[in-house]
Protein backbone atom coordinates (compact mmCIF):
# COMPACT_ATOMS: atom_id res chain seq x y z
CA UNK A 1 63.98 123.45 119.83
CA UNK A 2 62.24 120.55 121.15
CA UNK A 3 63.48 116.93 121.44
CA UNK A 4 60.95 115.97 118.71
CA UNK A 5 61.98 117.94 116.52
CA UNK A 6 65.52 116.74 116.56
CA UNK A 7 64.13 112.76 116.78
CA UNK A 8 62.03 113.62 113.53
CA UNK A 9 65.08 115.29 111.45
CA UNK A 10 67.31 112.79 112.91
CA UNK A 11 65.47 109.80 111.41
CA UNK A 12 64.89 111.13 108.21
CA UNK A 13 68.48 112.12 107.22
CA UNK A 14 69.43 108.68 108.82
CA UNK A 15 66.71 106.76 106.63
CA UNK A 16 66.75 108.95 103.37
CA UNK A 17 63.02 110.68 103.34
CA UNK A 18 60.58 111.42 105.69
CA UNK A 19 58.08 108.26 104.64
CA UNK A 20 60.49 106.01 105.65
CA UNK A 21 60.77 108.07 109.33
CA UNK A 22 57.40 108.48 109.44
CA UNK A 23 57.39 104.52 109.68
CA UNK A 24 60.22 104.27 112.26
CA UNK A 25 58.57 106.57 114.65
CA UNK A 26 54.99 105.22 114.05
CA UNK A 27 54.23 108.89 113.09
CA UNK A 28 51.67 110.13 110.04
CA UNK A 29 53.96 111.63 107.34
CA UNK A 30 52.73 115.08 107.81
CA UNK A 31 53.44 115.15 111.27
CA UNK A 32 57.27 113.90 110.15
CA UNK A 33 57.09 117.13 108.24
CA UNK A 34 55.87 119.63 110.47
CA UNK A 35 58.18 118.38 112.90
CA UNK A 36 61.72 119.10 110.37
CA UNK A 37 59.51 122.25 109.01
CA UNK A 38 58.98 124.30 112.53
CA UNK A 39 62.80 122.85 113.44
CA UNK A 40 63.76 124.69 109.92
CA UNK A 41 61.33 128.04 110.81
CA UNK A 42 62.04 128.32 114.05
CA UNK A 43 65.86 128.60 113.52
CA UNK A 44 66.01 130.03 109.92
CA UNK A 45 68.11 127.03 108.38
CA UNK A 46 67.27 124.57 105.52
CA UNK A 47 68.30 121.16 106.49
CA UNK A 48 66.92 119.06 103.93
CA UNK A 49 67.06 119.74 99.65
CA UNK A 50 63.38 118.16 98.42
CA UNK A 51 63.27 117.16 95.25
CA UNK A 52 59.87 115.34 94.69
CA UNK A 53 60.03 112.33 96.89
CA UNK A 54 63.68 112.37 97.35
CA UNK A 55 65.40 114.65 99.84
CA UNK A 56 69.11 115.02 100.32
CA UNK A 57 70.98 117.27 103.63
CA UNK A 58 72.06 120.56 103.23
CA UNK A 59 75.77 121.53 104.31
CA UNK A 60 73.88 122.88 107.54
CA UNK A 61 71.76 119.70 107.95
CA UNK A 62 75.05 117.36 107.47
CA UNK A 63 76.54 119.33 110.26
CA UNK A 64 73.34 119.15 112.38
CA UNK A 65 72.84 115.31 111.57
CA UNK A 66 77.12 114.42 113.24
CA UNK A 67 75.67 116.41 116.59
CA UNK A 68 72.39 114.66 116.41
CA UNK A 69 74.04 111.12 115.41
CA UNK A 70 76.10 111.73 119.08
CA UNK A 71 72.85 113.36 120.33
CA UNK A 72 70.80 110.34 120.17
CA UNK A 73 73.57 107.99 121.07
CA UNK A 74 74.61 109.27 124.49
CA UNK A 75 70.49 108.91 124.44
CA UNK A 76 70.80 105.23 123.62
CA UNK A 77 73.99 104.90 126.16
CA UNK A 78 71.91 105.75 129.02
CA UNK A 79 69.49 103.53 128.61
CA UNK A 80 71.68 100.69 128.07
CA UNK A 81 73.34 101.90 131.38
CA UNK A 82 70.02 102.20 133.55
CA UNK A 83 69.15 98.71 132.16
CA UNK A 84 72.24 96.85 131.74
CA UNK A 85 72.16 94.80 134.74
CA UNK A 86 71.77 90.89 133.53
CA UNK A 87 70.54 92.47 129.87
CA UNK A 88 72.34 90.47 127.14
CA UNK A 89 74.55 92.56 124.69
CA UNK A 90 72.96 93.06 121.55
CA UNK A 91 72.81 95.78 118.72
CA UNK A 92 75.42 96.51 115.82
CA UNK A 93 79.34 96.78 115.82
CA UNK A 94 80.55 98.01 112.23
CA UNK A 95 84.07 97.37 111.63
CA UNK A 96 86.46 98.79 109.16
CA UNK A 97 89.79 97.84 108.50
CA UNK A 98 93.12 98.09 106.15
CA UNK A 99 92.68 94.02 105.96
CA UNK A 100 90.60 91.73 107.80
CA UNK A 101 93.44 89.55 108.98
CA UNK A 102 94.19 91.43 111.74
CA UNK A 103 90.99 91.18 113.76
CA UNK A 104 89.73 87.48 112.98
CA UNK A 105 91.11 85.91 115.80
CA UNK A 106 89.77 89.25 118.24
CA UNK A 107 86.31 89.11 116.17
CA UNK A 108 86.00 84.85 116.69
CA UNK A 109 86.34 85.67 120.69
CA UNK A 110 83.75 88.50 120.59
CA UNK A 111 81.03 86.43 118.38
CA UNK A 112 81.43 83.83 120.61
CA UNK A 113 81.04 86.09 124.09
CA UNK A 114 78.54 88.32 122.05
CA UNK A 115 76.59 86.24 119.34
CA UNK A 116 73.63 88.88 119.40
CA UNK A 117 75.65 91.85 118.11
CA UNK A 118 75.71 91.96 114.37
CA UNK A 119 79.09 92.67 113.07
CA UNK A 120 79.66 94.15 109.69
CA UNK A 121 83.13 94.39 108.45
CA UNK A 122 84.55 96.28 105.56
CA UNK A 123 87.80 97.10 103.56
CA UNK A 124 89.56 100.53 103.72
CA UNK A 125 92.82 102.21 103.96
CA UNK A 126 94.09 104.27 106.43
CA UNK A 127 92.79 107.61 105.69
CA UNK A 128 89.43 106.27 105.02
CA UNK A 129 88.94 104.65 108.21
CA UNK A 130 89.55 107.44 110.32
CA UNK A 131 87.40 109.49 108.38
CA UNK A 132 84.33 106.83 108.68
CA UNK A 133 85.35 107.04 112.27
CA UNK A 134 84.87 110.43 112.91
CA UNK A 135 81.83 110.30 110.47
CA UNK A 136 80.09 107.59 112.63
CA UNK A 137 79.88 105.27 109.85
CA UNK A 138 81.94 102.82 111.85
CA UNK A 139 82.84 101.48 115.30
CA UNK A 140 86.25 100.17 114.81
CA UNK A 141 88.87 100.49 112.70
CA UNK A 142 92.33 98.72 112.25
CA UNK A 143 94.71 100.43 110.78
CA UNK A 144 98.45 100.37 109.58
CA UNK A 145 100.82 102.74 111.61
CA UNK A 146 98.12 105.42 112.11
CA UNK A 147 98.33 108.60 114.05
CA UNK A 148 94.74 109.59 114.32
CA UNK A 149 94.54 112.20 116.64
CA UNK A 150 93.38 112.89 120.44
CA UNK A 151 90.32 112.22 119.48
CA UNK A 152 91.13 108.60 119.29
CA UNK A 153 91.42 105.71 121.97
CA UNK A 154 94.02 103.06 120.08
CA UNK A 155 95.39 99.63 121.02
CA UNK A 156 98.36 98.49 119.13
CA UNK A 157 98.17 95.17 117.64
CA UNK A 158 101.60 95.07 116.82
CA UNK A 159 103.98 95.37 113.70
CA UNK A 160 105.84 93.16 110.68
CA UNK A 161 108.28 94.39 108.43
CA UNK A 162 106.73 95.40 104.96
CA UNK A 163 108.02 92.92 102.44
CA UNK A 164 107.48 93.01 98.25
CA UNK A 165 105.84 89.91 96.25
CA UNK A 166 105.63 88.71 92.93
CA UNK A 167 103.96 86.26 90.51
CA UNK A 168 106.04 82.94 90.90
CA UNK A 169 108.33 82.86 87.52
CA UNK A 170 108.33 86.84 87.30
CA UNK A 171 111.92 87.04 88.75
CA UNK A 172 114.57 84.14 88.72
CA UNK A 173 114.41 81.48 91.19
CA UNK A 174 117.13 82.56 93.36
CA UNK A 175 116.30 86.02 92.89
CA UNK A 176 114.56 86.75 96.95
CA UNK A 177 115.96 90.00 97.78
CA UNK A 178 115.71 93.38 96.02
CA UNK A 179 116.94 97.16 96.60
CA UNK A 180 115.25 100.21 96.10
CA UNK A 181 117.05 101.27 93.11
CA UNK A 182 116.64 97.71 91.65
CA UNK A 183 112.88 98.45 92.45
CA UNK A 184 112.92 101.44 90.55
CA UNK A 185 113.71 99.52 87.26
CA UNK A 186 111.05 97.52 87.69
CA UNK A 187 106.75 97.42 86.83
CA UNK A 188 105.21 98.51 90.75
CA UNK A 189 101.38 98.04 91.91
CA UNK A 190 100.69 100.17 94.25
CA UNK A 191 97.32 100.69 96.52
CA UNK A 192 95.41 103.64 96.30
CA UNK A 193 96.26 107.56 97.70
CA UNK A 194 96.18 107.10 101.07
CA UNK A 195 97.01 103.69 101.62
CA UNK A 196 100.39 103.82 104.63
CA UNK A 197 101.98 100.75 102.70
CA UNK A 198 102.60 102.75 99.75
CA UNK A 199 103.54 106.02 101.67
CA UNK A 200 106.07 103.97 103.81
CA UNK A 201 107.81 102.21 100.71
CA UNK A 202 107.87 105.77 98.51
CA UNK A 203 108.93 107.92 101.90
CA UNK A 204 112.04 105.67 102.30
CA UNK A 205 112.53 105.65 98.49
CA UNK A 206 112.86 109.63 97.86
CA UNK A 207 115.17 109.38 101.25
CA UNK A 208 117.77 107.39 99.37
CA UNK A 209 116.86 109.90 96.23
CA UNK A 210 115.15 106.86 94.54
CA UNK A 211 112.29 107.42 93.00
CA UNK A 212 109.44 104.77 92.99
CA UNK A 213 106.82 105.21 90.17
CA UNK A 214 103.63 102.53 90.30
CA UNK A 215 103.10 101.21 86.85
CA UNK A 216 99.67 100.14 88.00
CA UNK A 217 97.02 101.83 90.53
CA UNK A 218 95.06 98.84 92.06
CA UNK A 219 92.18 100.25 94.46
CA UNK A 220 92.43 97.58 97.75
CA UNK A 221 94.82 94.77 99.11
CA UNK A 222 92.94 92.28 97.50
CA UNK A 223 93.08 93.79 93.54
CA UNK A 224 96.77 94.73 94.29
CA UNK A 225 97.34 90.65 94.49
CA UNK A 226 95.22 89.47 91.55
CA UNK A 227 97.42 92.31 89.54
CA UNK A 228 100.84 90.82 90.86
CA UNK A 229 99.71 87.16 90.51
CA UNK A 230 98.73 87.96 86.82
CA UNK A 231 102.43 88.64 86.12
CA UNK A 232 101.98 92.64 85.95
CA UNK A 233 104.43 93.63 88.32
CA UNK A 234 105.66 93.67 92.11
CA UNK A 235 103.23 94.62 95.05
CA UNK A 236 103.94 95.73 98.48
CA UNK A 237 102.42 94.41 101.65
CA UNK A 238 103.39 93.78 105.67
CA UNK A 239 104.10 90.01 106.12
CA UNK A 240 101.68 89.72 108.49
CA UNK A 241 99.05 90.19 105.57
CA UNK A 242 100.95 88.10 102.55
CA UNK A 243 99.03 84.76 103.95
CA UNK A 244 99.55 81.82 101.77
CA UNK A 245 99.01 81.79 97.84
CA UNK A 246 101.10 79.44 95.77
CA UNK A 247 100.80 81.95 92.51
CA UNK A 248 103.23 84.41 94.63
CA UNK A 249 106.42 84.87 96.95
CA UNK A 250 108.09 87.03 98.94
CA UNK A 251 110.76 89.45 98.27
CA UNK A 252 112.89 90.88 100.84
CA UNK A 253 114.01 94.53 100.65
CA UNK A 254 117.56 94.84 101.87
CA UNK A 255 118.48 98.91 101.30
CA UNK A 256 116.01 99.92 104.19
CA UNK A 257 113.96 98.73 107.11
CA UNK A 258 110.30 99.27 107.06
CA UNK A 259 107.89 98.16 109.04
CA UNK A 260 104.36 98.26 109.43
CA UNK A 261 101.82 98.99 112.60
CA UNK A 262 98.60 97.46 112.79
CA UNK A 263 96.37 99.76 115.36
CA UNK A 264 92.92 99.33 116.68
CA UNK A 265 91.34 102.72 116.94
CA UNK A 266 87.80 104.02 117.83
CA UNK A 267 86.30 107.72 118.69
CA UNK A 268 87.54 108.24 122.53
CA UNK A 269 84.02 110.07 123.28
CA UNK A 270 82.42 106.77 121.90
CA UNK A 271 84.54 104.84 124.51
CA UNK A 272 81.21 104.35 126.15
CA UNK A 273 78.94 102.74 123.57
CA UNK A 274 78.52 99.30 124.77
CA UNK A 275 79.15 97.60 121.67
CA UNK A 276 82.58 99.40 121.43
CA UNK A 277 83.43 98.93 125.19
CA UNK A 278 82.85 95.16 125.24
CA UNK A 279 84.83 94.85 121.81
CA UNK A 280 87.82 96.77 123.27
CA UNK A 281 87.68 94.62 126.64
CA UNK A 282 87.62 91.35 124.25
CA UNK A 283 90.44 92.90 122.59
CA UNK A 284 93.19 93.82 125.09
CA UNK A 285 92.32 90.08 126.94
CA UNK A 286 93.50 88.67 123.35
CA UNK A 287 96.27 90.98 122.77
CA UNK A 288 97.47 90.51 126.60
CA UNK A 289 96.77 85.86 125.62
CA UNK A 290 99.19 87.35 122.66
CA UNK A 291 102.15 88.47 124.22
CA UNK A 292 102.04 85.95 127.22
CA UNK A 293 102.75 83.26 124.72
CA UNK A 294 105.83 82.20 123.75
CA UNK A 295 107.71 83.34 120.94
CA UNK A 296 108.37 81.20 117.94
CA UNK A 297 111.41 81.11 115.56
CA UNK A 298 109.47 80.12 112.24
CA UNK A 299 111.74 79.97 108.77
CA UNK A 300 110.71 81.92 106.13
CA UNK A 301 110.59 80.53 102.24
């Protein structure tokens, strides 16, 4: 097995076909080929499926292609490390989190320390950011009262009680608190499979022998409110996350005390990555500006 063999399989399941790493690497396509064909021969494994010009990864070459996606990045690591020395940060930091809200003010310091990394940021629940973790499709995640593993290095970002919300006129006026079993009676959004909100709120439910049925399935935070602010029902979310919209308000839930976690996680053997260690630094020196401040009593509508 030779090094370029590995660089030439690596950039073609990374880039989807073997033109496209034939470009990359400033290689002839044939020699792209030969490359992923002796890797193939000499080890009696198909990596790639071709299909005309298309090629999609085997089960064997999706296996190969996590090793080679940590290969080529301790790679990378060390020679960020050998050069480092007055270089300028730069490079990619993908981001993936249960709602952005939690890392705006942590994101705002690190553009402004870091304004040559490119940061991407996306929407997912829990379940789904670990998994992109572990997949390498992300950096960073932030997510709500996760227990991800030894695999993971975490910072807590804190926690706020999980509150329900409604369209403005959908309950009476003076009608601000709820129970479960009052719940129960009632039209529920709820988030997708796997999102901790809902597992939290239907966890504490079947404790009191309540049972908590969504009327509607709304895939993200973000459809959950435009289904509650249409009048379809009640929605779940921490108060951290409610923000400010004049179509809704809050409901209190007064049978049971849930709150929710907001974590920032990453792959501990990625601790390294330079995009990931200066993030995390920017991080903790905001979380430790956080918790030197002091607290404020604010009243809640």
């Amino acid at each position: 097995m030779r090094h370029s063999q590995l660089k030439a399989f690596h950039h073609v399941a990374l880039l989807g076909g073997f033109s496209r790493a034939a470009e990359a690497l400033c290689h002839t396509q044939p020699a792209i080929s030969e490359q992923v064909r002796k890797l193939e021969q000499d080890h009696d494994v198909l990596l790639f499926h071709r299909e005309r010009k298309r090629v999609h990864l085997t089960e064997a070459g999706e296996t190969l292609f996590r090793m080679t996606r940590q290969y080529f990045e301790i790679e990378q690591q060390i020679e960020e490390y050998l050069s480092e020395t007055g270089a300028a940060i730069e490079g990619e930091l993908r981001i993936i989190a249960d709602s952005a809200h939690h890392v705006t003010t942590i994101l705002t310091e690190f553009r402004k320390k870091y304004p040559n990394v490119t940061v991407t940021l996306r929407v997912g629940n829990t379940k789904e950011i670990v998994e992109e973790l572990r997949g390498y499709n992300a950096e960073i995640g932030i997510a709500g009262s996760v227990d991800p593993g030894k695999d993971m290095d975490t910072l807590s970002l804190g926690s706020t009680e999980i509150t329900a919300f409604a369209e403005r006129g959908f309950l009476p006026a003076d009608k601000r608190c709820l129970t479960l079993e009052e719940l129960s009676k009632l039209p529920l959004i709820f988030r997708e499979e796997g999102s901790k909100t809902r597992a939290k709120l239907v966890e504490a439910a079947a404790e009191h022998h309540i049972r908590l049925k969504p009327a509607i399935v709304a895939e993200g935070r973000e459809a959950v409110r435009e289904v509650v602010a249409s009048g379809a029902g009640i929605g779940f979310v921490s108060r951290a996350e409610f923000g400010h919209d004049d179509r809704l308000v809050q409901i209190s839930l007064t049978d049971v005390d849930l709150k929710m976690s907001e974590t920032l996680v990453h792959l501990a053997q990625r601790r390294e990555v330079k995009v990931i260690r200066h993030f995390m630094s920017v991080a903790r020196k905001e979380m430790s500006f956080e918790s030197d401040r002091p607290s404020e009593v604010t009243s809640r509508s």
